[in-house]
Protein backbone atom coordinates (compact mmCIF):
# COMPACT_ATOMS: atom_id res chain seq x y z
CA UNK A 1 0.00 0.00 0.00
CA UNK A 2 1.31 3.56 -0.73
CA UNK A 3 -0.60 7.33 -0.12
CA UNK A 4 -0.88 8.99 -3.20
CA UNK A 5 -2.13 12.79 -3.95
CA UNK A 6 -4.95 13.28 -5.89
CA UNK A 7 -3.75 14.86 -8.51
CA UNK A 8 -1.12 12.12 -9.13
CA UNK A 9 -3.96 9.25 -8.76
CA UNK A 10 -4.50 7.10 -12.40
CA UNK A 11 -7.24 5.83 -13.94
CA UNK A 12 -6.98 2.09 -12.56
CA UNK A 13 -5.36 2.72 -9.59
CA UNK A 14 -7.15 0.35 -6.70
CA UNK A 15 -8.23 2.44 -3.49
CA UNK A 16 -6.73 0.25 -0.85
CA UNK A 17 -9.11 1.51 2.14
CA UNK A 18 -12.82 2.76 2.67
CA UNK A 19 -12.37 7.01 1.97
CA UNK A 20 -14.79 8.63 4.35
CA UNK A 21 -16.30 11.49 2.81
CA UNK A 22 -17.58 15.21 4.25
CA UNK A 23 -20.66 14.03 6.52
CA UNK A 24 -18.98 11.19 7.74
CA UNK A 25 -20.22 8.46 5.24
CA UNK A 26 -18.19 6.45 3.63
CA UNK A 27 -17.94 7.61 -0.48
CA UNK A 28 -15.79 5.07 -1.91
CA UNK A 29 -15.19 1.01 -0.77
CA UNK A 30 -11.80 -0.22 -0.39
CA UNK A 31 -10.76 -2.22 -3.61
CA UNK A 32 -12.79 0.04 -5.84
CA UNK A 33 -10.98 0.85 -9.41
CA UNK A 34 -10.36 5.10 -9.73
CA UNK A 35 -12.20 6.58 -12.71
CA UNK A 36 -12.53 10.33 -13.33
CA UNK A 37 -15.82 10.47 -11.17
CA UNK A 38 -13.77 8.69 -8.07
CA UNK A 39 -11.82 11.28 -8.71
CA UNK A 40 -14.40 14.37 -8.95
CA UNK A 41 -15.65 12.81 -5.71
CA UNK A 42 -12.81 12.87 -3.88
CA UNK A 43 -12.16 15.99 -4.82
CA UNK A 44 -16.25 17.13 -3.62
CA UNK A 45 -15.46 15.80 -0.42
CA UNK A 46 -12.23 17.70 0.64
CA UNK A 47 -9.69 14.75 0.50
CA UNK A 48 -6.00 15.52 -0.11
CA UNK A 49 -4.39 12.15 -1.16
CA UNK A 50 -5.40 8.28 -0.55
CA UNK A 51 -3.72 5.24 0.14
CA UNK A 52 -3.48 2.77 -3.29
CA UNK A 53 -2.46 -0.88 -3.66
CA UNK A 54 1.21 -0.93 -4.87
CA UNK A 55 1.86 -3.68 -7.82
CA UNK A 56 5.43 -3.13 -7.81
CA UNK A 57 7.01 -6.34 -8.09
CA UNK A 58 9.34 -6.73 -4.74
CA UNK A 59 12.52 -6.09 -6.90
CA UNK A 60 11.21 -2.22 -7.16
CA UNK A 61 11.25 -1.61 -3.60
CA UNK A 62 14.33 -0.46 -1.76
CA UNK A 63 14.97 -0.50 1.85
CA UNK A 64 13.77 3.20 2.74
CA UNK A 65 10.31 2.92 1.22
CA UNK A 66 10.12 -0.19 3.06
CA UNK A 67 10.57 1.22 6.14
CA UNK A 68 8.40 4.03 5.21
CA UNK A 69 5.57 1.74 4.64
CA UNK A 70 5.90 -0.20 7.84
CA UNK A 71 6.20 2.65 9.92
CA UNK A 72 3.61 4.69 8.12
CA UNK A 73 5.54 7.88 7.88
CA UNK A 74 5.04 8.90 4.78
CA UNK A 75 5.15 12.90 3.44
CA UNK A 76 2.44 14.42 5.31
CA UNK A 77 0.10 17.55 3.72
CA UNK A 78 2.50 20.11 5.14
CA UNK A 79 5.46 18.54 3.84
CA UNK A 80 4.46 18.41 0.58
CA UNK A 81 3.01 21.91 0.47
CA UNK A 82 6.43 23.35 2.14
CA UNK A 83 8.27 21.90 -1.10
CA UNK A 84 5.77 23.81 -3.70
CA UNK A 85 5.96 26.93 -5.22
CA UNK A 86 3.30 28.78 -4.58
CA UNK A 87 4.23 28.32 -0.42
CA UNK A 88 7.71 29.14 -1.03
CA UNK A 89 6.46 32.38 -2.29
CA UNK A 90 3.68 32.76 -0.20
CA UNK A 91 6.62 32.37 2.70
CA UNK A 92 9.12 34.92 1.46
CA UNK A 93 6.02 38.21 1.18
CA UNK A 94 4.90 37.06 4.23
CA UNK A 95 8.44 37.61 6.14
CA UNK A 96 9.07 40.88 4.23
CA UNK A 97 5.78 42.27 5.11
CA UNK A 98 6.43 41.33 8.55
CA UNK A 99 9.57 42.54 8.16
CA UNK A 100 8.27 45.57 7.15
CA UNK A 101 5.76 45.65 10.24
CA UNK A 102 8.74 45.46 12.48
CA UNK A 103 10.66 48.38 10.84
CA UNK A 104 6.88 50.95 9.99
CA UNK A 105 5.40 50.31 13.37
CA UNK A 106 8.05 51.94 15.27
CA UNK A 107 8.25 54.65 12.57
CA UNK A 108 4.43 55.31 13.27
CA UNK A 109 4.47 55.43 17.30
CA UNK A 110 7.23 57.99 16.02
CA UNK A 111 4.55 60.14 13.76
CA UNK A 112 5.82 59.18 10.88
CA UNK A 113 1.75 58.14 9.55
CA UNK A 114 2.53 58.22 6.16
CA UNK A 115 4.19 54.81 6.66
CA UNK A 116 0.55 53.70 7.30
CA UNK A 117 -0.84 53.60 3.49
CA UNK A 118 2.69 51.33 2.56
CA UNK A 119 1.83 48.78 5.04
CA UNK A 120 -1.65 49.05 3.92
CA UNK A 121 -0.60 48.37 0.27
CA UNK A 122 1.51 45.62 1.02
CA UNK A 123 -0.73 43.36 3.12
CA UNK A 124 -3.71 43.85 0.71
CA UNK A 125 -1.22 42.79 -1.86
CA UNK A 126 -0.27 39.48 0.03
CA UNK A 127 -3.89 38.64 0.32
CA UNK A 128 -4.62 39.37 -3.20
CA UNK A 129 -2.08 36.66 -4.41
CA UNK A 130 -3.22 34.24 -1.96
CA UNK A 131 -6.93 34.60 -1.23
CA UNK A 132 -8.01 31.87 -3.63
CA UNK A 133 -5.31 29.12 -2.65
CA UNK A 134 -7.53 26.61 -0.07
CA UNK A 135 -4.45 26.38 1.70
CA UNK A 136 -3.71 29.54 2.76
CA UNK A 137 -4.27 28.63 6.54
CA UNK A 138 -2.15 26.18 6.04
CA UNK A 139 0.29 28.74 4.99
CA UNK A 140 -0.28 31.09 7.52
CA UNK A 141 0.52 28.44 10.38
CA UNK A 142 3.82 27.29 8.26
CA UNK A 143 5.13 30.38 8.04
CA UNK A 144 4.60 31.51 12.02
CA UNK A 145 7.83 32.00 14.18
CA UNK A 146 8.30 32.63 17.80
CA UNK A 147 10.35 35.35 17.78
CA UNK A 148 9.27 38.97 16.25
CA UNK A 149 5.23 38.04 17.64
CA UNK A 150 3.98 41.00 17.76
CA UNK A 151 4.79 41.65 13.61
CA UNK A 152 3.88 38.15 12.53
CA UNK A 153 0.69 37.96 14.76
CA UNK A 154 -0.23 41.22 13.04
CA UNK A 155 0.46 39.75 9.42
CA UNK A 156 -1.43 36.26 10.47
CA UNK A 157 -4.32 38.13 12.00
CA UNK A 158 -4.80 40.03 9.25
CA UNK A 159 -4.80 37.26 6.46
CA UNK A 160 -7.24 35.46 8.82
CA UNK A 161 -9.14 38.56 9.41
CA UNK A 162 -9.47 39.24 5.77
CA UNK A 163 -10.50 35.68 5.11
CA UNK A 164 -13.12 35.64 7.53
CA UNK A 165 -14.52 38.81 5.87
CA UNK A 166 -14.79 36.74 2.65
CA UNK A 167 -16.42 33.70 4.40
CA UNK A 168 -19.35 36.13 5.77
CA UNK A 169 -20.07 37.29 1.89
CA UNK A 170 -18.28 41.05 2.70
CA UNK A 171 -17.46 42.92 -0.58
CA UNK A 172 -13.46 43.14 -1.58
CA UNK A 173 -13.12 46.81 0.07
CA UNK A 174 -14.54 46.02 2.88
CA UNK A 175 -12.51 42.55 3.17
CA UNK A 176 -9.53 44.70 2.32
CA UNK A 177 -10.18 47.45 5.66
CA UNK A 178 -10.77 43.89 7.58
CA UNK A 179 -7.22 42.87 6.22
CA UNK A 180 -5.37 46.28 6.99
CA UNK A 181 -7.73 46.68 10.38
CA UNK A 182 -6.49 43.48 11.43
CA UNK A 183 -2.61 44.55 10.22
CA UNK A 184 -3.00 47.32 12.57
CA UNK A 185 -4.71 45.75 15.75
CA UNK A 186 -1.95 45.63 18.07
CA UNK A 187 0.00 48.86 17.17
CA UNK A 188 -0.70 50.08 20.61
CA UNK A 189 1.81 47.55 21.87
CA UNK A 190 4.56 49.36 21.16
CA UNK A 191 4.14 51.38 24.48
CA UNK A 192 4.03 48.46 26.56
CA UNK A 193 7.84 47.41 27.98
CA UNK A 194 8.79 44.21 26.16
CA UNK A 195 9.72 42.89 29.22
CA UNK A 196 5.69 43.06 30.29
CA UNK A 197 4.65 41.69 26.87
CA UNK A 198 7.26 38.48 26.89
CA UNK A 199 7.18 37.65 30.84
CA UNK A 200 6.46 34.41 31.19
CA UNK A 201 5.47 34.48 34.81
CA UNK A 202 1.81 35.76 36.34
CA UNK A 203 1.33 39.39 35.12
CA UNK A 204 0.48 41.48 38.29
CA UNK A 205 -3.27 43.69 38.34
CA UNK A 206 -0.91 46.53 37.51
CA UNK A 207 0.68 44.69 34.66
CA UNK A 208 -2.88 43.49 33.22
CA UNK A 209 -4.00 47.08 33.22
CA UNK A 210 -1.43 48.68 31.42
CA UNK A 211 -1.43 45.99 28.51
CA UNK A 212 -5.38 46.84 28.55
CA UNK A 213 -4.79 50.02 27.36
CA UNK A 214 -2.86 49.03 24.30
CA UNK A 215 -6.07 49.64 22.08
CA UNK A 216 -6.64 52.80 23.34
CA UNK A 217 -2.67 53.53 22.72
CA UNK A 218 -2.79 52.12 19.26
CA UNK A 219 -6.03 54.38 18.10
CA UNK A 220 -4.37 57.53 19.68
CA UNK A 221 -1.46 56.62 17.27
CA UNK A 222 -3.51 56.31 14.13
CA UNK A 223 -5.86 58.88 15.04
CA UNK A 224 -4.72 61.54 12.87
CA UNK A 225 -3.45 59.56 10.08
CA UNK A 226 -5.88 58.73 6.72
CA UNK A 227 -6.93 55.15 7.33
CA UNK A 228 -10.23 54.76 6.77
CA UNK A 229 -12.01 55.57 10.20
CA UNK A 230 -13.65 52.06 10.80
CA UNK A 231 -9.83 50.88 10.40
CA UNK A 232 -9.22 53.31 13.42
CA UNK A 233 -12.32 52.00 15.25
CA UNK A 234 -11.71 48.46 14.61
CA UNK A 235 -8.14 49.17 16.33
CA UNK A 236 -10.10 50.74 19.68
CA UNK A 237 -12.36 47.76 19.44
CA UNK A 238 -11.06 44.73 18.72
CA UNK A 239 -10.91 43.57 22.59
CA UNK A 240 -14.41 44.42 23.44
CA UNK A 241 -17.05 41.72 23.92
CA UNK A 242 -21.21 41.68 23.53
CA UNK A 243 -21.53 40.95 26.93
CA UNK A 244 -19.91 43.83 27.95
CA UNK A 245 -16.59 42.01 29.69
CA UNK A 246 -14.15 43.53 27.05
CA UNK A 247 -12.23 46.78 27.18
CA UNK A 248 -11.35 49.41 26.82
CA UNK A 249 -14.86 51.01 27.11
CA UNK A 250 -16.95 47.60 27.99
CA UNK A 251 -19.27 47.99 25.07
CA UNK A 252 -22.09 45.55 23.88
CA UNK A 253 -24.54 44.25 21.11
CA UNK A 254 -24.91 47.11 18.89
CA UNK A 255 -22.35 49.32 20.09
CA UNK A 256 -19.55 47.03 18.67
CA UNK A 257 -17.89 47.74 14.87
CA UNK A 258 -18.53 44.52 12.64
CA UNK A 259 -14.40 44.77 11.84
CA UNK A 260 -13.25 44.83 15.63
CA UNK A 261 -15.39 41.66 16.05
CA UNK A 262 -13.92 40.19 12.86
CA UNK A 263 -10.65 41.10 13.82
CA UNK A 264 -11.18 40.27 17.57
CA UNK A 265 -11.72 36.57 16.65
CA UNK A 266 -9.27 36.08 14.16
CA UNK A 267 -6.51 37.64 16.22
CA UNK A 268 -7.57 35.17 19.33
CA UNK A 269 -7.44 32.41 17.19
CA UNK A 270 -3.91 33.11 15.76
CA UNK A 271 -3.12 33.79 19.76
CA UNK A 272 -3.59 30.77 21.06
CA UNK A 273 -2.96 28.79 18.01
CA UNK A 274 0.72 29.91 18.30
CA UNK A 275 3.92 29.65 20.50
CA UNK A 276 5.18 32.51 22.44
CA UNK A 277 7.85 32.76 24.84
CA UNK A 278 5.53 32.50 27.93
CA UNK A 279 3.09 29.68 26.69
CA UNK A 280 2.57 26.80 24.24
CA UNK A 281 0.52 26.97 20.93
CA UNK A 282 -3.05 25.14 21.38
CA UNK A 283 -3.93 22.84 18.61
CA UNK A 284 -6.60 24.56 15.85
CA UNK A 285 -9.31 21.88 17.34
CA UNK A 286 -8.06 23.00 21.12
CA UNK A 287 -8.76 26.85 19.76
CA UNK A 288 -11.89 26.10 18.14
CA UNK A 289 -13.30 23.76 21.03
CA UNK A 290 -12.48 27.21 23.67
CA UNK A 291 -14.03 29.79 21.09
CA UNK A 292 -17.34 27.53 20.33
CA UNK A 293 -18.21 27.26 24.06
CA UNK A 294 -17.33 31.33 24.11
CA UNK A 295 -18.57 32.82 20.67
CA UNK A 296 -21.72 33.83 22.30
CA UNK A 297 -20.23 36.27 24.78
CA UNK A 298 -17.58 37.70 22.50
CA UNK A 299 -19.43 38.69 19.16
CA UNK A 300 -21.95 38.17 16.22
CA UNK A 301 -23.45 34.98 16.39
CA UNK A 302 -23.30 34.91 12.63
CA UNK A 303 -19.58 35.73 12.29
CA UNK A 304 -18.78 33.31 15.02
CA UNK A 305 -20.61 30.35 13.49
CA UNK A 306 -19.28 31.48 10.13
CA UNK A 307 -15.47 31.04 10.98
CA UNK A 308 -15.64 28.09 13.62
CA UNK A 309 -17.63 26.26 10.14
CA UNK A 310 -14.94 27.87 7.66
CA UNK A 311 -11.52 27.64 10.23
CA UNK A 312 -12.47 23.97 10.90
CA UNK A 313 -13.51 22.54 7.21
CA UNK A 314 -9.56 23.82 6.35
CA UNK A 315 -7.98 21.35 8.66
CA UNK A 316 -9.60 18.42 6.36
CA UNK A 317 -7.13 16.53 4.96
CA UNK A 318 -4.48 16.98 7.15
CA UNK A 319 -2.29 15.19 8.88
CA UNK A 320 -2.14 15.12 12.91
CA UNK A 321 0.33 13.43 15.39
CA UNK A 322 -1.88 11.36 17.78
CA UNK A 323 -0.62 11.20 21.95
CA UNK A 324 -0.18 7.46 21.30
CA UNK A 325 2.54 7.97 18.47
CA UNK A 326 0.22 7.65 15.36
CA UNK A 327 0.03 9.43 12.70
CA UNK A 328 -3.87 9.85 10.71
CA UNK A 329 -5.66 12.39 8.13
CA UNK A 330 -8.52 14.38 9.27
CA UNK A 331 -11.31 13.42 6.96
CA UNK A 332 -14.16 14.85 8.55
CA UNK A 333 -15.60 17.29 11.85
CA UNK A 334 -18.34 17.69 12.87
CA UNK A 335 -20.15 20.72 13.28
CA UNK A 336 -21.98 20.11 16.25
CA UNK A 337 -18.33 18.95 17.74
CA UNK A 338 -15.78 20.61 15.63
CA UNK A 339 -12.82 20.04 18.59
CA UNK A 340 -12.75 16.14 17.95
CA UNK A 341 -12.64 15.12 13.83
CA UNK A 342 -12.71 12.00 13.01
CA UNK A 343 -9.23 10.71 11.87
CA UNK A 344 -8.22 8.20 9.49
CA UNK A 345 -4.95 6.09 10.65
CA UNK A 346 -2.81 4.59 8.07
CA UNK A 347 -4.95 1.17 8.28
CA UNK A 348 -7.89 2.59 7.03
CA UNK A 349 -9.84 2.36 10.05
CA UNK A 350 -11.64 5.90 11.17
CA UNK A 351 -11.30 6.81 14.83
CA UNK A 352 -12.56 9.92 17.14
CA UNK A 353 -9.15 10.28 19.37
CA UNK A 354 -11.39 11.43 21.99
CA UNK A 355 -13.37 8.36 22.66
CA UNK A 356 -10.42 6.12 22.31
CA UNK A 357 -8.47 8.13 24.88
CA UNK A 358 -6.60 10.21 22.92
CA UNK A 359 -5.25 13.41 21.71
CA UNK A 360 -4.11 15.50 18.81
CA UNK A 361 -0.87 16.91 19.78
CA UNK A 362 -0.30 18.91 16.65
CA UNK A 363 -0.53 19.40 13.02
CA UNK A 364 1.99 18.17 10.99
């Protein structure tokens, strides 16, 4: 048996295990020949590659494909999309703009605004080339480092920002003031001592209070500069909640810009979905399990439901690194439970890792 992508699957080829398909179903039997509509179906239900019977004759193996095989390690989703192209490129705009970030941020807090519309350009530019590759979230996770969080947690949050303004039917403009809204989110940072931001120990009430007014900080900055005023608002914003618990000004239902609460969610979902100094990255199911049993304090019930549906159908097709050692391929979630998906280990056999005692330690 070998895993082949689907776009390197023949006509002929023998699926070697049952596929399970979007709802859960099975869509195609083991030992079923591949035709162009096995193909058009595996394509309709989100799958990424399959495993095939090999009819190499014995003499065509060698050692390390054997082992590969036994073990099951084979070239996961990532690793194949961290050799292509398009990622490659995707990778090298996404550390200039951040780069960028680093270097125009700290000529803003200095009032040097006009450095505002050149970030602005160059983040709607990133999303332009990107926005219709399906694994741009993908992307966005590859390309995430540790150090420099501040910039690349402004560049993630506002490619997720800008996708989640897509997903909820938003024109391109306004998509594009989500996407430099989001770019802009934390600017009010700056003011806070590093030291305070990276501490990895218990912040003290004082400590908590003065990192609580970085949106107030970050809209003073951009206040007189020409971004588009709901960019300026979404800024002030972005860390208030409908039930009134956020801040700066503990807002609520009605009071709250549509942007803030875009960018609010995707910049707590690129939080805890990455490492910083002073804690561990949570799993995209761990980060989408905490945000469904919160959506309905935090925002919109309609962009909530809209990116928990959209941020969890991306992870189909991937491969995960169970707590027992395995290896499987998400190949479906469910809606109603979107922090367990089912998983497909190298056997064949579908599993829920929860109710077999288990965990997904991490994307791979």
């Amino acid at each position: 048996m070998k895993r082949v992508y689907i776009r390197e699957l023949k006509i002929g080829d023998i699926i070697s295990v049952n596929i399970v398909g979007n709802h859960g179903r099975t869509v195609i039997t083991k030992g079923s020949s591949v035709s162009k509509s096995t193909i058009d179906t595996l394509k309709r239900n989100n799958v990424i590659y399959v495993p095939i019977e090999d009819n190499n004759s014995e003499s065509d193996f060698n050692i390390d494909s054997i082992k590969k095989d036994i073990s099951g390690i084979l070239r996961t989703h990532r690793e194949y999309l961290s050799e292509t192209s398009e990622y490659k490129a995707f990778k090298n705009d996404y550390m200039r703009v951040a780069d960028n970030v680093r270097n125009k941020f700290k000529a803003i807090k200095d009032g040097y605004l006009s450095n505002t519309y050149d970030l602005s350009e160059d983040i709607i530019r990133i999303v332009y080339r990107s926005s219709d590759n399906v694994d741009l979230l993908n992307y966005v996770s590859m390309a995430k480092s540790i150090s420099e969080s501040l910039y690349d947690h402004s560049v993630s949050t506002s490619i997720i920002s800008y996708l989640l303004a897509k997903w909820c039917g938003y024109s391109e403009l306004k998509a594009d003031i989500a996407a430099v809204s989001g770019l802009f989110h934390d600017i009010g940072k700056l003011v806070i001592p590093e030291h305070i931001l990276n501490k990895a120990t218990p912040l003290t009430i004082e400590e908590e209070q003065l990192i609580k007014t970085h949106p107030f900080e970050g809209f003073m900055m951009l206040k007189k500069s020409s971004l588009n005023k709901e960019i300026k608002r979404a800024v002030l914003q972005h860390h208030e909640q409908i039930d009134k618990k956020g801040y700066p000004m503990s807002l609520g239902i009605g009071e709250i810009s549509e942007y803030a609460q875009i960018v609010g969610l995707a910049g707590r979902y690129d939080f805890d979905t990455r490492e910083t100094p002073y804690k561990k990255a949570m799993t995209p199911f761990e980060a989408v399990g905490t945000l469904n049993d919160e959506w309905f304090s935090l925002c919109n019930g309609n962009i909530a439901l809209t990116f928990l549906d959209r941020i969890s159908e991306t992870y189909v097709g991937n491969t995960v690194l169970l707590s027992n050692g395995q290896r499987g391929t998400i190949v479906f979630i469910n809606n109603r439970d979107r922090s367990h998906p089912l998983v497909q280990l190298s056997d064949g056999s579908v599993i829920n890792p929860f109710e077999n005692s288990l965990k997904i330690l991490k994307v791979i």
